[in-house]
C-alpha atoms as a PDB file:
ATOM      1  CA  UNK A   1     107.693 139.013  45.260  1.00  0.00           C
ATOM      2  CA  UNK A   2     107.518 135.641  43.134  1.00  0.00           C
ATOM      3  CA  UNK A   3     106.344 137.035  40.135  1.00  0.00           C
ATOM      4  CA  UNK A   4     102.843 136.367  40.784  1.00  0.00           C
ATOM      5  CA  UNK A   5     101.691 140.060  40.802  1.00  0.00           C
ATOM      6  CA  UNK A   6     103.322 140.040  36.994  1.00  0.00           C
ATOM      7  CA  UNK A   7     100.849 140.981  34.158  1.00  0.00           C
ATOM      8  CA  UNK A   8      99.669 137.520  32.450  1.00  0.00           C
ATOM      9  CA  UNK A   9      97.668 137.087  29.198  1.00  0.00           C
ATOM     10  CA  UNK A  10      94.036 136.916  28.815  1.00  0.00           C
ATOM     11  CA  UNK A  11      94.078 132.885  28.004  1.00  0.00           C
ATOM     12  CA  UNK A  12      96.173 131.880  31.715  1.00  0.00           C
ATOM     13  CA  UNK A  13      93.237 129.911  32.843  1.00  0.00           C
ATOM     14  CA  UNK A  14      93.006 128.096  29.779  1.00  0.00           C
ATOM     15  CA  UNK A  15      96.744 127.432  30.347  1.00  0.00           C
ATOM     16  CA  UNK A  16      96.300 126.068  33.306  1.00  0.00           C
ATOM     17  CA  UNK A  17      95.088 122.305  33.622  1.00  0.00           C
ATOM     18  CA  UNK A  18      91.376 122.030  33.682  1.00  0.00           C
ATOM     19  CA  UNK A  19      91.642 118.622  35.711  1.00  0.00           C
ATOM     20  CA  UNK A  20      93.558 120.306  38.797  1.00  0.00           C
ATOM     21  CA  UNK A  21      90.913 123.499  39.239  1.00  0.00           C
ATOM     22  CA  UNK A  22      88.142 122.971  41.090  1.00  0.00           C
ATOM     23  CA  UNK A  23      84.844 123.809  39.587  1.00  0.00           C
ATOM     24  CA  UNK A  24      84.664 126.497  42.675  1.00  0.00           C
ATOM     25  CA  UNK A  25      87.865 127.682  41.995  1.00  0.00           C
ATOM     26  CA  UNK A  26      86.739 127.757  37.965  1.00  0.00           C
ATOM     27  CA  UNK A  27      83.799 129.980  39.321  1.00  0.00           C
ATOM     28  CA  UNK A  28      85.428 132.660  41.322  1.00  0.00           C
ATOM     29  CA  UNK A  29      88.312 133.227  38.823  1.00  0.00           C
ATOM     30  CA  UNK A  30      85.536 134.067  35.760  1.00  0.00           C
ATOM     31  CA  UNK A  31      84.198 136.759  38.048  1.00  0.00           C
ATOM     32  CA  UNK A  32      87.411 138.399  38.493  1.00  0.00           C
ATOM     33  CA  UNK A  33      87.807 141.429  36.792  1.00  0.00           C
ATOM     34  CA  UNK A  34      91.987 141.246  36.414  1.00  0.00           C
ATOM     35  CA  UNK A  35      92.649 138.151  35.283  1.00  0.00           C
ATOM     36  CA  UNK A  36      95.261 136.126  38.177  1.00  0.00           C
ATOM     37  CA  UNK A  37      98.816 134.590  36.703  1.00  0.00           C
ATOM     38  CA  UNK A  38      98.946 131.001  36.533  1.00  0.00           C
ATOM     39  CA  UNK A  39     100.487 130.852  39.769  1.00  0.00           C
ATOM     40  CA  UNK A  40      98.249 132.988  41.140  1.00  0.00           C
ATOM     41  CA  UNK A  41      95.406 130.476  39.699  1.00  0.00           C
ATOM     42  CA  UNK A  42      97.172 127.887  40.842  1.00  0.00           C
ATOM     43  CA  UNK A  43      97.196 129.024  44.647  1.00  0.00           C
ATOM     44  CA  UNK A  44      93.607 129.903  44.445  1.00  0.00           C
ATOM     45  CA  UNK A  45      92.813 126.285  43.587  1.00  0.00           C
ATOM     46  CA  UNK A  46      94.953 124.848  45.856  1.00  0.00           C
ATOM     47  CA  UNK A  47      93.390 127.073  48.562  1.00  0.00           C
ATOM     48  CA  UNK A  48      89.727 126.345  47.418  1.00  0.00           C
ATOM     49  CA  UNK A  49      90.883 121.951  47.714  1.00  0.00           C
ATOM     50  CA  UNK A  50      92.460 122.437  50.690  1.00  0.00           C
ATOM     51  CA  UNK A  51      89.222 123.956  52.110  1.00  0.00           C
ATOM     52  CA  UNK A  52      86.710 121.326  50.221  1.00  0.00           C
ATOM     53  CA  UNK A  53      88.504 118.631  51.741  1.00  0.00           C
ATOM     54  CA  UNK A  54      88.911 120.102  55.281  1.00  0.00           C
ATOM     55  CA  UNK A  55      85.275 120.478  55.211  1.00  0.00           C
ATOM     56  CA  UNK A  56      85.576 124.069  56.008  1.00  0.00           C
ATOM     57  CA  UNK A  57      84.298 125.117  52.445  1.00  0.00           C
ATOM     58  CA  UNK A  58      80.560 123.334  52.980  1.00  0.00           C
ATOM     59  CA  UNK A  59      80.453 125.772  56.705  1.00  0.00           C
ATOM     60  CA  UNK A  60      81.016 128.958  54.102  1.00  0.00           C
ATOM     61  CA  UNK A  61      78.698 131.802  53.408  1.00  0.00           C
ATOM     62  CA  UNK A  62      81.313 134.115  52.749  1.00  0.00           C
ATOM     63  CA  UNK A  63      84.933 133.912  52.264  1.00  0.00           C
ATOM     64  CA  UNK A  64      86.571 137.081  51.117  1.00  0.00           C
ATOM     65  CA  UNK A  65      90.870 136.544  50.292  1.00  0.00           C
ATOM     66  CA  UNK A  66      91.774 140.251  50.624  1.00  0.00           C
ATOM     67  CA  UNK A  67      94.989 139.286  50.133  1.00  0.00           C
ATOM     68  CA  UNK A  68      94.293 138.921  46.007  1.00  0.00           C
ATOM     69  CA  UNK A  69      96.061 140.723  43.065  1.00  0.00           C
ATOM     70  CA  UNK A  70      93.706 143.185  42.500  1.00  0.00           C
ATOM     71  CA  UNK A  71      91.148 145.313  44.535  1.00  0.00           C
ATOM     72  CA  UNK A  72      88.305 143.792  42.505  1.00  0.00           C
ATOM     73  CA  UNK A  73      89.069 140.062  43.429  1.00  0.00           C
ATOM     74  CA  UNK A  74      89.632 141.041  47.013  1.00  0.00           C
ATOM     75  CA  UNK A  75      86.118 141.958  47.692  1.00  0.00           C
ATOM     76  CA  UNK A  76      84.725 138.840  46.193  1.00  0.00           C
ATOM     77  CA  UNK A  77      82.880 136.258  48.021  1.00  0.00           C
ATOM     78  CA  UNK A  78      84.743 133.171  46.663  1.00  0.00           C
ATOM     79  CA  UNK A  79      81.966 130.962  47.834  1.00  0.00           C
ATOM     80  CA  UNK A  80      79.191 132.308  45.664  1.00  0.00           C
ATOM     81  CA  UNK A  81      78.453 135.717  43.450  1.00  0.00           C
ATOM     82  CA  UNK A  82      76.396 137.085  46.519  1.00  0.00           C
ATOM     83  CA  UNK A  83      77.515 139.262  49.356  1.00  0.00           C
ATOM     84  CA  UNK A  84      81.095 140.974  47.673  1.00  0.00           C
ATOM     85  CA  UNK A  85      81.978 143.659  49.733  1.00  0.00           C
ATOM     86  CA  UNK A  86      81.787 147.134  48.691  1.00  0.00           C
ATOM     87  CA  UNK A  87      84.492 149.627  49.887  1.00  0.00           C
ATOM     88  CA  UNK A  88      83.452 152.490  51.645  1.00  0.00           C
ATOM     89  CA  UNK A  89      85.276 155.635  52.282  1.00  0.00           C
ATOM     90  CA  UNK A  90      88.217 154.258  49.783  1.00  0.00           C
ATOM     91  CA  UNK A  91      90.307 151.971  52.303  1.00  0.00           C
ATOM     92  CA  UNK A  92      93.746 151.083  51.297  1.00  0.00           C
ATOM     93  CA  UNK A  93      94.212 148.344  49.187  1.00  0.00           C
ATOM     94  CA  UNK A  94      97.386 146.715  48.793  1.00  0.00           C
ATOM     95  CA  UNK A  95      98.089 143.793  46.472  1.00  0.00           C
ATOM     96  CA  UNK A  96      98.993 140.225  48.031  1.00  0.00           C
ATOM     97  CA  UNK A  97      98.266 141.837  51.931  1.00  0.00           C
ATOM     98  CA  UNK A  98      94.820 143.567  52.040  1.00  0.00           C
ATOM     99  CA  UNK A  99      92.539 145.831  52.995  1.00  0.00           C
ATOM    100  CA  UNK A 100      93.196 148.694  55.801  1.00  0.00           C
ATOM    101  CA  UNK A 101      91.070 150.813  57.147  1.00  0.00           C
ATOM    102  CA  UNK A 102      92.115 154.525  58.136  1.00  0.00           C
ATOM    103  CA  UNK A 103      90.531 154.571  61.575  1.00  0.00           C
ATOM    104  CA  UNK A 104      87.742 157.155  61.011  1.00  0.00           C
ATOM    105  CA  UNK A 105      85.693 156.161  57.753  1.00  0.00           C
ATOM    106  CA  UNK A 106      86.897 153.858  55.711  1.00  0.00           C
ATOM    107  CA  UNK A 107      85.517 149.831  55.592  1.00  0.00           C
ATOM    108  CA  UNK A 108      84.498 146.945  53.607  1.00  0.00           C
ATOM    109  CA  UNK A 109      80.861 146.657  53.947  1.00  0.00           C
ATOM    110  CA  UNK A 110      78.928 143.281  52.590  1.00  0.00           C
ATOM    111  CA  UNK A 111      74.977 142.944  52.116  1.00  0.00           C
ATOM    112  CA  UNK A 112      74.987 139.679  54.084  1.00  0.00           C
ATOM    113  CA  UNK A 113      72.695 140.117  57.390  1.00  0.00           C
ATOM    114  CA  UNK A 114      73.008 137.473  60.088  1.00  0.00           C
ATOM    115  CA  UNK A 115      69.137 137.911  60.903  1.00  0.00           C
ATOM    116  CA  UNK A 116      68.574 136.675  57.397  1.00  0.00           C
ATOM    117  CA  UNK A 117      71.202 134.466  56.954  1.00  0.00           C
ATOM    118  CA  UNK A 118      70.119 132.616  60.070  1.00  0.00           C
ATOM    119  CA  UNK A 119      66.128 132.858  58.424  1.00  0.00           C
ATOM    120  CA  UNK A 120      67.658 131.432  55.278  1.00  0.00           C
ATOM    121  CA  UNK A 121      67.375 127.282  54.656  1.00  0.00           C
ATOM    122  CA  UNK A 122      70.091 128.179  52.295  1.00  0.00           C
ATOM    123  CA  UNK A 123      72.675 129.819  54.425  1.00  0.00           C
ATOM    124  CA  UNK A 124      74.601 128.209  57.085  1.00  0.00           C
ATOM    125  CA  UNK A 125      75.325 130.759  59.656  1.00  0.00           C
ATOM    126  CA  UNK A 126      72.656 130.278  62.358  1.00  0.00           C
ATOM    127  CA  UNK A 127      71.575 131.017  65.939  1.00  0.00           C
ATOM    128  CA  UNK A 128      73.191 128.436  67.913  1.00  0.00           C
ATOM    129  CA  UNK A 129      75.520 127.567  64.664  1.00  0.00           C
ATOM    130  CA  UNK A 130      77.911 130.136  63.423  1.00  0.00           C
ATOM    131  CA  UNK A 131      81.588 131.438  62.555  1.00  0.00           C
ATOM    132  CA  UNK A 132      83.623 134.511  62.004  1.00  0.00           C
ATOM    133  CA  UNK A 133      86.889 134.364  61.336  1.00  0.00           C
ATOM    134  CA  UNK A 134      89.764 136.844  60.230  1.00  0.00           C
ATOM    135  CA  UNK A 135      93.508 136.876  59.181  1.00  0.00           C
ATOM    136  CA  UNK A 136      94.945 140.300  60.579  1.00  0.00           C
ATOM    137  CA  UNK A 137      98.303 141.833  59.597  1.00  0.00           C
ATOM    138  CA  UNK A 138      98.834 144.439  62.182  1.00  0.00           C
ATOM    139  CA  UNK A 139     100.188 144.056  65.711  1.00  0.00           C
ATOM    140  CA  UNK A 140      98.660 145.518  68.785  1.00  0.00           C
ATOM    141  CA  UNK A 141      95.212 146.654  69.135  1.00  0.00           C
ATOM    142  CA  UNK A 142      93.086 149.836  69.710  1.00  0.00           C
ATOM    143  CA  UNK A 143      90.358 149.923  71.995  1.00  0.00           C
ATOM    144  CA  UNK A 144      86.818 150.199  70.909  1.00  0.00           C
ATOM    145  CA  UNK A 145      87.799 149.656  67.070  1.00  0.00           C
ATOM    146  CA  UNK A 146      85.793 147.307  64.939  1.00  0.00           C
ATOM    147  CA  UNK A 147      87.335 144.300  63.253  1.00  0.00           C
ATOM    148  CA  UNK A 148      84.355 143.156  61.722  1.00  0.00           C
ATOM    149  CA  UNK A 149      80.744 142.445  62.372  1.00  0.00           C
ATOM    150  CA  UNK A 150      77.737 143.999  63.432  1.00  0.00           C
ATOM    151  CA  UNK A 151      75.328 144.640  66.354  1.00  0.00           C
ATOM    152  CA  UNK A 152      71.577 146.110  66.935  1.00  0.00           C
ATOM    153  CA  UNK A 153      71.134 148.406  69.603  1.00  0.00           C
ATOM    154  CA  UNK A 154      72.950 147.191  72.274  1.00  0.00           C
ATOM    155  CA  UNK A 155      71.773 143.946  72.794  1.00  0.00           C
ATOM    156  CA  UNK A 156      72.467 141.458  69.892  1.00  0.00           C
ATOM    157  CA  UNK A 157      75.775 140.980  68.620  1.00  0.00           C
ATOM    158  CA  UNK A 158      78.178 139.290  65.841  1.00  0.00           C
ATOM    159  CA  UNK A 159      81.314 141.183  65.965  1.00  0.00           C
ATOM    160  CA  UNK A 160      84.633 141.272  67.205  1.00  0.00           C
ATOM    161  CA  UNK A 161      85.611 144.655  68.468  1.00  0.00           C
ATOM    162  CA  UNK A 162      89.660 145.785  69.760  1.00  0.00           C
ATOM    163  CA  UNK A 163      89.112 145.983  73.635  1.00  0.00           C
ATOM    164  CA  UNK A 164      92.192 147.131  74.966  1.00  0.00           C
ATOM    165  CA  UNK A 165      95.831 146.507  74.074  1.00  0.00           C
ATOM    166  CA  UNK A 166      95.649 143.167  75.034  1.00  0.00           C
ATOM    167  CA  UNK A 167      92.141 141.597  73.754  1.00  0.00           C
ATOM    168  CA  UNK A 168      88.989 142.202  72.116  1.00  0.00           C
ATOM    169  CA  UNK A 169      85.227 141.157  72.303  1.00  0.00           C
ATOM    170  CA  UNK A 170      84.138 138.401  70.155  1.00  0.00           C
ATOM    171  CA  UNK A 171      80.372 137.559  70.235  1.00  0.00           C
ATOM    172  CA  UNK A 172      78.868 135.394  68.315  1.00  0.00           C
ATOM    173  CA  UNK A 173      75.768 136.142  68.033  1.00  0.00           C
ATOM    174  CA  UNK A 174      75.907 137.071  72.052  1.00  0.00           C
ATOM    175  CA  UNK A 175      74.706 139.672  73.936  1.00  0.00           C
ATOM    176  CA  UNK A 176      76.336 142.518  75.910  1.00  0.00           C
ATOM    177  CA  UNK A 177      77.719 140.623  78.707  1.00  0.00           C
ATOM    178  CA  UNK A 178      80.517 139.004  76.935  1.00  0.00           C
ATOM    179  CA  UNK A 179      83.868 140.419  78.498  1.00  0.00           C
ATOM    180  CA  UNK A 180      86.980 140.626  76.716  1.00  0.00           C
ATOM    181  CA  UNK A 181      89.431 137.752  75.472  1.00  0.00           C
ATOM    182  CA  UNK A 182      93.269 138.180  76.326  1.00  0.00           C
ATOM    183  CA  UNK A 183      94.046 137.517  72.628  1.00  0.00           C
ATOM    184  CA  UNK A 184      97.946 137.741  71.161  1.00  0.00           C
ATOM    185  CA  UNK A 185      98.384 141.065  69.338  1.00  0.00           C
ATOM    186  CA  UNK A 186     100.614 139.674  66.939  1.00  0.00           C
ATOM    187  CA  UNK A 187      98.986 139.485  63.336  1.00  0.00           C
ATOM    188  CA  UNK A 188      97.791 136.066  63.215  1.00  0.00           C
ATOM    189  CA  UNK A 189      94.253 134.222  62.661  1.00  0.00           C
ATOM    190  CA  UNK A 190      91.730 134.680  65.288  1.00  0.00           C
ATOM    191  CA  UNK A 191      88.266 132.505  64.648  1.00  0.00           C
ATOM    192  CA  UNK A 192      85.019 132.546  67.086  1.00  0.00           C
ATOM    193  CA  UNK A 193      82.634 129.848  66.353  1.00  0.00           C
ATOM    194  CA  UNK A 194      79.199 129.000  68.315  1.00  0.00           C
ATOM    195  CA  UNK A 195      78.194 125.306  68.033  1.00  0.00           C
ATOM    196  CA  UNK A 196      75.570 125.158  70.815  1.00  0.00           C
ATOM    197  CA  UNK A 197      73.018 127.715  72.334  1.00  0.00           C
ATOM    198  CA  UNK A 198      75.328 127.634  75.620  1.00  0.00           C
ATOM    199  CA  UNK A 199      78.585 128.161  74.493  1.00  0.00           C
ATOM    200  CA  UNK A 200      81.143 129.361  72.412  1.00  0.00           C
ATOM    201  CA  UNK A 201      84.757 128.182  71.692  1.00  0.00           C
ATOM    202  CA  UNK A 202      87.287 130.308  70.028  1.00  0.00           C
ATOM    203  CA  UNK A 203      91.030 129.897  68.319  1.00  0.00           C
ATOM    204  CA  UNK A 204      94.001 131.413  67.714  1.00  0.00           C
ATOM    205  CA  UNK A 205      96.034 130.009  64.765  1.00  0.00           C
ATOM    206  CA  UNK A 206      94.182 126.759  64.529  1.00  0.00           C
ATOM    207  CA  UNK A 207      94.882 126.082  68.122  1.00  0.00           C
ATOM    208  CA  UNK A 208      91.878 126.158  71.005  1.00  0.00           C
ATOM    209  CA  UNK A 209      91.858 129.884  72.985  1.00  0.00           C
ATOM    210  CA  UNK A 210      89.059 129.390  74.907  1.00  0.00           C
ATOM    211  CA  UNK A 211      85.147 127.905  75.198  1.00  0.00           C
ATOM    212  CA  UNK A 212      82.732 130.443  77.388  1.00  0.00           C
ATOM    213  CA  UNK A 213      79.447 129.468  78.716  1.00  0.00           C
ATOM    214  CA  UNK A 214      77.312 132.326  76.595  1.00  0.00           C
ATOM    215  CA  UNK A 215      73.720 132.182  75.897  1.00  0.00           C
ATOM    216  CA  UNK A 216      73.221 132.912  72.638  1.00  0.00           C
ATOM    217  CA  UNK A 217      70.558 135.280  71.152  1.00  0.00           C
ATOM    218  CA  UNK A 218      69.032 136.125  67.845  1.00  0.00           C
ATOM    219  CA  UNK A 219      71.289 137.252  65.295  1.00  0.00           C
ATOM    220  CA  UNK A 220      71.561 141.275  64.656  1.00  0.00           C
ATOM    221  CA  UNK A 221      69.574 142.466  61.739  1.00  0.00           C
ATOM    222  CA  UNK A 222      71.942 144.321  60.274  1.00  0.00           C
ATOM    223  CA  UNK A 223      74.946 143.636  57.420  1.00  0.00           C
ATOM    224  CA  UNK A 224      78.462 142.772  58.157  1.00  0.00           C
ATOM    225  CA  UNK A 225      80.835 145.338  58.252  1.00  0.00           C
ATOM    226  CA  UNK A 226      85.170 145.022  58.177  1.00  0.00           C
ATOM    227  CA  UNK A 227      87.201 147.324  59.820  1.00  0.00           C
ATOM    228  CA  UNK A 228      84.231 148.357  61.455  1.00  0.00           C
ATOM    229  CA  UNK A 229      81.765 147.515  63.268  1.00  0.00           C
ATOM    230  CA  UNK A 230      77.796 147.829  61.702  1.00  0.00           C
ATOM    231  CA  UNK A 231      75.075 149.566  63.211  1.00  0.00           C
ATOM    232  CA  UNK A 232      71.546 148.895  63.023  1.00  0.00           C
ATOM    233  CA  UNK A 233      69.939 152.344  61.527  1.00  0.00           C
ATOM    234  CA  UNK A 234      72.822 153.994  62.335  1.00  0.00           C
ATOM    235  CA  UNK A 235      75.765 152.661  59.712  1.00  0.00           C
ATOM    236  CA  UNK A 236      79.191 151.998  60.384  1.00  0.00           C
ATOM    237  CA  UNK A 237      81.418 153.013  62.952  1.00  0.00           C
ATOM    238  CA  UNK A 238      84.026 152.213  65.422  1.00  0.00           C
ATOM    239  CA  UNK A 239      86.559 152.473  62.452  1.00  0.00           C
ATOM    240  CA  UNK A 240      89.534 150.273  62.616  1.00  0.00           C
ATOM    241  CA  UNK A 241      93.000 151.098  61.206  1.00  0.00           C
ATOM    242  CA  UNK A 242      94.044 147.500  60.580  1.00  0.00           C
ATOM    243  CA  UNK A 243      95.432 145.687  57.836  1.00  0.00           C
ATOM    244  CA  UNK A 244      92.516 142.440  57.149  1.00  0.00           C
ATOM    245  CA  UNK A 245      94.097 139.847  54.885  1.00  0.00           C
ATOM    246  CA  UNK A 246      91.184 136.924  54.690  1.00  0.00           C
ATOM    247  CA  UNK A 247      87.684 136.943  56.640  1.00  0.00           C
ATOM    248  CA  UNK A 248      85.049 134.464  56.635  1.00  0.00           C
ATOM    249  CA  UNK A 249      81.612 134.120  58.442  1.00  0.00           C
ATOM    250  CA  UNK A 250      79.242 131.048  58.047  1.00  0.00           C
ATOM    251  CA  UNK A 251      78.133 128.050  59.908  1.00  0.00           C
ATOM    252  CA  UNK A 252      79.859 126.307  62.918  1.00  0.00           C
ATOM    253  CA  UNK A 253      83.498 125.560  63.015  1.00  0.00           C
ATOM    254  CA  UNK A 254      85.071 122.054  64.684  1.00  0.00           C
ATOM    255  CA  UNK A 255      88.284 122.510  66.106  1.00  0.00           C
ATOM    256  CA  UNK A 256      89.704 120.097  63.939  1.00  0.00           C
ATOM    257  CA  UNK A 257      88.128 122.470  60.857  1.00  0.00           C
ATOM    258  CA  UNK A 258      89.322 125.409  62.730  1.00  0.00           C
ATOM    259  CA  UNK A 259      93.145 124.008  62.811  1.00  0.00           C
ATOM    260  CA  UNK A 260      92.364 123.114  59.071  1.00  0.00           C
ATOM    261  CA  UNK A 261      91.101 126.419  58.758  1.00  0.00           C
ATOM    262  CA  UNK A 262      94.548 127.977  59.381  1.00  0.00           C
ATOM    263  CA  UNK A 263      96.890 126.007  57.779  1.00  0.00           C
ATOM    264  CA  UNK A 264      94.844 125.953  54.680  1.00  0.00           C
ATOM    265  CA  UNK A 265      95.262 129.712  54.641  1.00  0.00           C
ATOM    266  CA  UNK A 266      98.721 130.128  55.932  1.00  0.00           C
ATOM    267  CA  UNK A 267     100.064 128.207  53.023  1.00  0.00           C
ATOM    268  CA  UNK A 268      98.138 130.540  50.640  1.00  0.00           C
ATOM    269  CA  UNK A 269      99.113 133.755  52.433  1.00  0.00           C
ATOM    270  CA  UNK A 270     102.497 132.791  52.569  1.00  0.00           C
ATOM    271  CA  UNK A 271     103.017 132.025  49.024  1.00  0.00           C
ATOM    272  CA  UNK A 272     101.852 135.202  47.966  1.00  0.00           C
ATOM    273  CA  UNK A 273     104.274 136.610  50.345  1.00  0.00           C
ATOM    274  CA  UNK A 274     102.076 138.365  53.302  1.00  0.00           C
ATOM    275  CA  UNK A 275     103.175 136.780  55.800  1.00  0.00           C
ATOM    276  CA  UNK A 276     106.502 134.777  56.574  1.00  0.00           C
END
């Protein structure tokens, strides 16, 4: 470790120069409940520019850096103070990695809704525009387990959902038909993003996967689960046992944001050491 999960005085952010922290970055750290070292402040701000300038952080209704200090700051939205996620069935926390689920009740549930997000002229996820996105630290997959998302009955869908060892089902706000995606099961950073009512395009690591010709349909009116998969009227379920370092969900992602995307928070998980 670098010293960044240290214990640090209550005046750090004052410490740190005003000038080089965004005003977002400003935000998010005052609603922290543990206080971040310098260096930790200093990644979060480097994160927050990197994503400003990418243009990624203008497609964001939620961004949630599980990978934080403490448990508090993980289930933050570091966008706005609106949708933090609440933990359910106490899954795992562990500092600088994440959030893991225990494959039977335990999740991360947030109060944003696609169906009203999409009814929202504030919010930027949409019908025919939207992302998800997550950073997972676990190899291999488990069929039928949740990674995040949510679906009513069984007809409108944003969720990706383990399919087999070898891929999942990503929909964005698609219906049933969608088949599975041969997907590495190596941790890594898998993002689905609809930019047109026909189609869907979706990347692994910043790089292009695949784009499928998938109608979309109204988003589920229901709230975004992790480590599961969301219910409407039912709840969660389809508990995953993964380890979730960074998730995000919002508008419509460009490949050249998606690559930006990545790298943006590769260099931020790396410095704090979760991945190599």
């Amino acid at each position: 470790m670098s010293g960044i999960g240290l214990s640090i005085p209550s005046a750090a952010l004052l410490r740190v120069p005003r000038r080089r922290i965004p005003e977002e970055a400003s935000a998010l750290i005052r609603r922290m409940s543990v206080e971040p070292s310098p260096a930790q402040i200093g990644l979060i701000a480097n994160l927050v520019r990197s994503l400003v300038t990418g243009g990624i952080w203008g497609q964001l209704d939620a961004l949630h850096v599980l990978a934080a200090h403490d448990a508090q700051a993980a289930r933050l939205n570091w966008v706005a103070d609106e949708y933090n996620l609440t933990a359910v069935n106490s899954p795992d926390f562990t500092a600088f990695r994440g959030y893991a689920g225990n494959g039977s009740s335990a999740c991360l549930m947030s109060t944003a809704n696609p169906f009203t997000l999409h009814s929202s002229s504030a919010a930027k996820l949409k019908q025919n525009a939207a992302h998800m996105a997550l950073w997972r630290l676990t190899s291999g997959f488990t069929a039928t387990k949740g990674l995040m998302g949510c679906r009513e009955a069984a007809t409108r869908f944003f969720d990706m959902v383990q399919f087999g060892a070898t891929s999942i089902t990503a929909r964005p706000n698609g219906g049933p038909a969608h088949g599975a995606l041969t997907v590495p099961a190596a941790p890594g950073f898998l993002a689905m993003s609809r930019e047109a009512a026909n189609s869907a395009a979706y990347y692994w690591n910043g790089t292009p996967l695949v784009t499928l010709a998938e109608a979309s349909v109204l988003p589920p009116n229901a709230a975004i689960a992790v480590l599961a998969q969301n219910v409407t009227g039912e709840g969660p379920s389809a508990f995953a046992n993964d380890q979730i370092a960074v998730v995000s969900f919002g508008g419509a992602l460009t490949p050249p944001q998606a690559a930006a995307f990545y790298a943006a928070v590769r260099t931020y998980l790396f410095a704090v050491g979760a991945v190599t």
